[in-house]
Protein backbone atom coordinates (compact mmCIF):
# COMPACT_ATOMS: atom_id res chain seq x y z
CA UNK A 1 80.93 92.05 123.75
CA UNK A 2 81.91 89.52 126.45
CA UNK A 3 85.04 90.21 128.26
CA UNK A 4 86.58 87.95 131.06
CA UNK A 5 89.70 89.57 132.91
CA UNK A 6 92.72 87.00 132.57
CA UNK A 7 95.30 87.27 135.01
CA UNK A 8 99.21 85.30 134.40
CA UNK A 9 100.20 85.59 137.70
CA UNK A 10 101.48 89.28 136.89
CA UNK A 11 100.02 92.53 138.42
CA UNK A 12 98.72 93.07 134.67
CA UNK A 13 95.50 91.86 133.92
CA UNK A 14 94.76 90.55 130.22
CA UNK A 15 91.16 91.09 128.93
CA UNK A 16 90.04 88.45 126.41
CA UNK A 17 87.52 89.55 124.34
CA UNK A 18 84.71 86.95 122.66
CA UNK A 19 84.17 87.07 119.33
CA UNK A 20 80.16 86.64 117.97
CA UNK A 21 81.58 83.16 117.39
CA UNK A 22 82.10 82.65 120.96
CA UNK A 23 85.44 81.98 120.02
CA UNK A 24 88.17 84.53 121.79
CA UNK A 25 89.11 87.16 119.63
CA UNK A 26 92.47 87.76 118.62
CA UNK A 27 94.79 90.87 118.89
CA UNK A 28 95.62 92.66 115.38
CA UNK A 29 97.40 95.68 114.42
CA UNK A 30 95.69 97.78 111.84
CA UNK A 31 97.87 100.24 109.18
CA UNK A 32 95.12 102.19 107.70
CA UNK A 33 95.60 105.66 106.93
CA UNK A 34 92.34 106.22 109.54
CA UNK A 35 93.94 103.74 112.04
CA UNK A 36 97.65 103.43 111.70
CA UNK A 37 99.63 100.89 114.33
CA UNK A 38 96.19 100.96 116.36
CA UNK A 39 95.43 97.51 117.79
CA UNK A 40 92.00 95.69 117.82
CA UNK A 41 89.77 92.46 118.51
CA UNK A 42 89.07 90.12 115.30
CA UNK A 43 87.47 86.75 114.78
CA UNK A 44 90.81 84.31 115.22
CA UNK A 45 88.45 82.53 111.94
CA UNK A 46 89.58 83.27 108.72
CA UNK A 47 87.05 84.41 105.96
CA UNK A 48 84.04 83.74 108.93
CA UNK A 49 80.72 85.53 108.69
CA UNK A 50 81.09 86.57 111.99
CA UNK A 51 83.20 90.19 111.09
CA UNK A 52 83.61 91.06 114.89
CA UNK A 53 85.94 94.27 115.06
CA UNK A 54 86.57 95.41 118.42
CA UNK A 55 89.14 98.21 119.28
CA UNK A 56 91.88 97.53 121.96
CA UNK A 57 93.59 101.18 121.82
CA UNK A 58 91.68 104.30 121.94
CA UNK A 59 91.40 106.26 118.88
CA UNK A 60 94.51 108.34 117.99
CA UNK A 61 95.39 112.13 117.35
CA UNK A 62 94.43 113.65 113.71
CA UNK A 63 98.46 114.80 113.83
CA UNK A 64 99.40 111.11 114.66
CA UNK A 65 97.20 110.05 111.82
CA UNK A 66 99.36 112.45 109.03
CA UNK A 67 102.82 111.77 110.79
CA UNK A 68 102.58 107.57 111.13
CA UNK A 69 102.29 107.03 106.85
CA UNK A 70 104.81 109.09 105.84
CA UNK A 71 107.51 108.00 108.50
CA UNK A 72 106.26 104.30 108.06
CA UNK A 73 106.63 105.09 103.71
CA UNK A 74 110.55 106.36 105.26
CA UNK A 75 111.13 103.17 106.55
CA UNK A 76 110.06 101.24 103.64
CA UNK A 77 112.17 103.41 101.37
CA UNK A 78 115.53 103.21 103.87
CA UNK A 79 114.65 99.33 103.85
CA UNK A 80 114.51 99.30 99.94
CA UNK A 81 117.77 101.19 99.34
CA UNK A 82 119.23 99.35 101.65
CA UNK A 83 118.36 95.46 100.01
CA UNK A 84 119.34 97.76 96.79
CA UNK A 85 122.85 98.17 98.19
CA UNK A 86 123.49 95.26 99.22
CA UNK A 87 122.65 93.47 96.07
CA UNK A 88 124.93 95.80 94.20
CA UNK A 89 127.91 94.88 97.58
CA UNK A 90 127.34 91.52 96.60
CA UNK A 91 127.68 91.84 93.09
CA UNK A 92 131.07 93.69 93.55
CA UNK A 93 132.56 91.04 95.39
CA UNK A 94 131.33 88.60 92.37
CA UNK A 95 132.80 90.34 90.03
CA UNK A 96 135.70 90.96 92.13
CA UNK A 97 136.37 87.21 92.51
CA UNK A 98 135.86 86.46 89.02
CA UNK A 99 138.38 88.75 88.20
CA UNK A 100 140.84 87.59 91.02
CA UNK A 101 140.48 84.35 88.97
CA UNK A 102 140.58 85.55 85.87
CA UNK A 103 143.79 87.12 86.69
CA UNK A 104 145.44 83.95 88.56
């Protein structure tokens, strides 16, 4: 793995990672039961034969591993019912105008 530190003018310094390509790798963020939220290196090609995997954060806690899903599955359901309510919001206020109409 070839790394070349890559300052911006900021006291923190950027590593960019090559690929096999020789192409710099890019940052992803995995959500794998095994590896949830944990970022690492990839080919920036699409579909290449290259498959370079590289890991930018270290490897997390087992406890970390359990806890991440099921809040992320939380959020997912919260998000859900709440595009469910407001479908059924704006459906009242349909309603509610066609009746206002109705009625004039």
């Amino acid at each position: 793995m070839n790394r070349a530190n890559f300052g911006v003018g900021v006291s923190v310094n950027h590593t960019m990672v090559l690929c096999f390509c020789g192409k710099f790798a890019v940052v992803k963020c995995s959500w794998t039961p095994k590896n949830p939220g944990r970022r690492f290196y990839a080919c920036p090609q699409k579909d290449s034969a290259c498959r370079f995997i590289g890991w930018v954060d270290p490897p997390i806690c087992e406890r970390s591993k359990v806890i991440i899903p099921g809040l992320l599955r939380n959020i997912n359901r919260m998000q859900a019912w709440c595009t469910a309510l407001k479908i059924m919001l704006l459906a009242s206020w349909v309603f509610f105008v066609i009746l206002f109409i109705r009625s004039v």
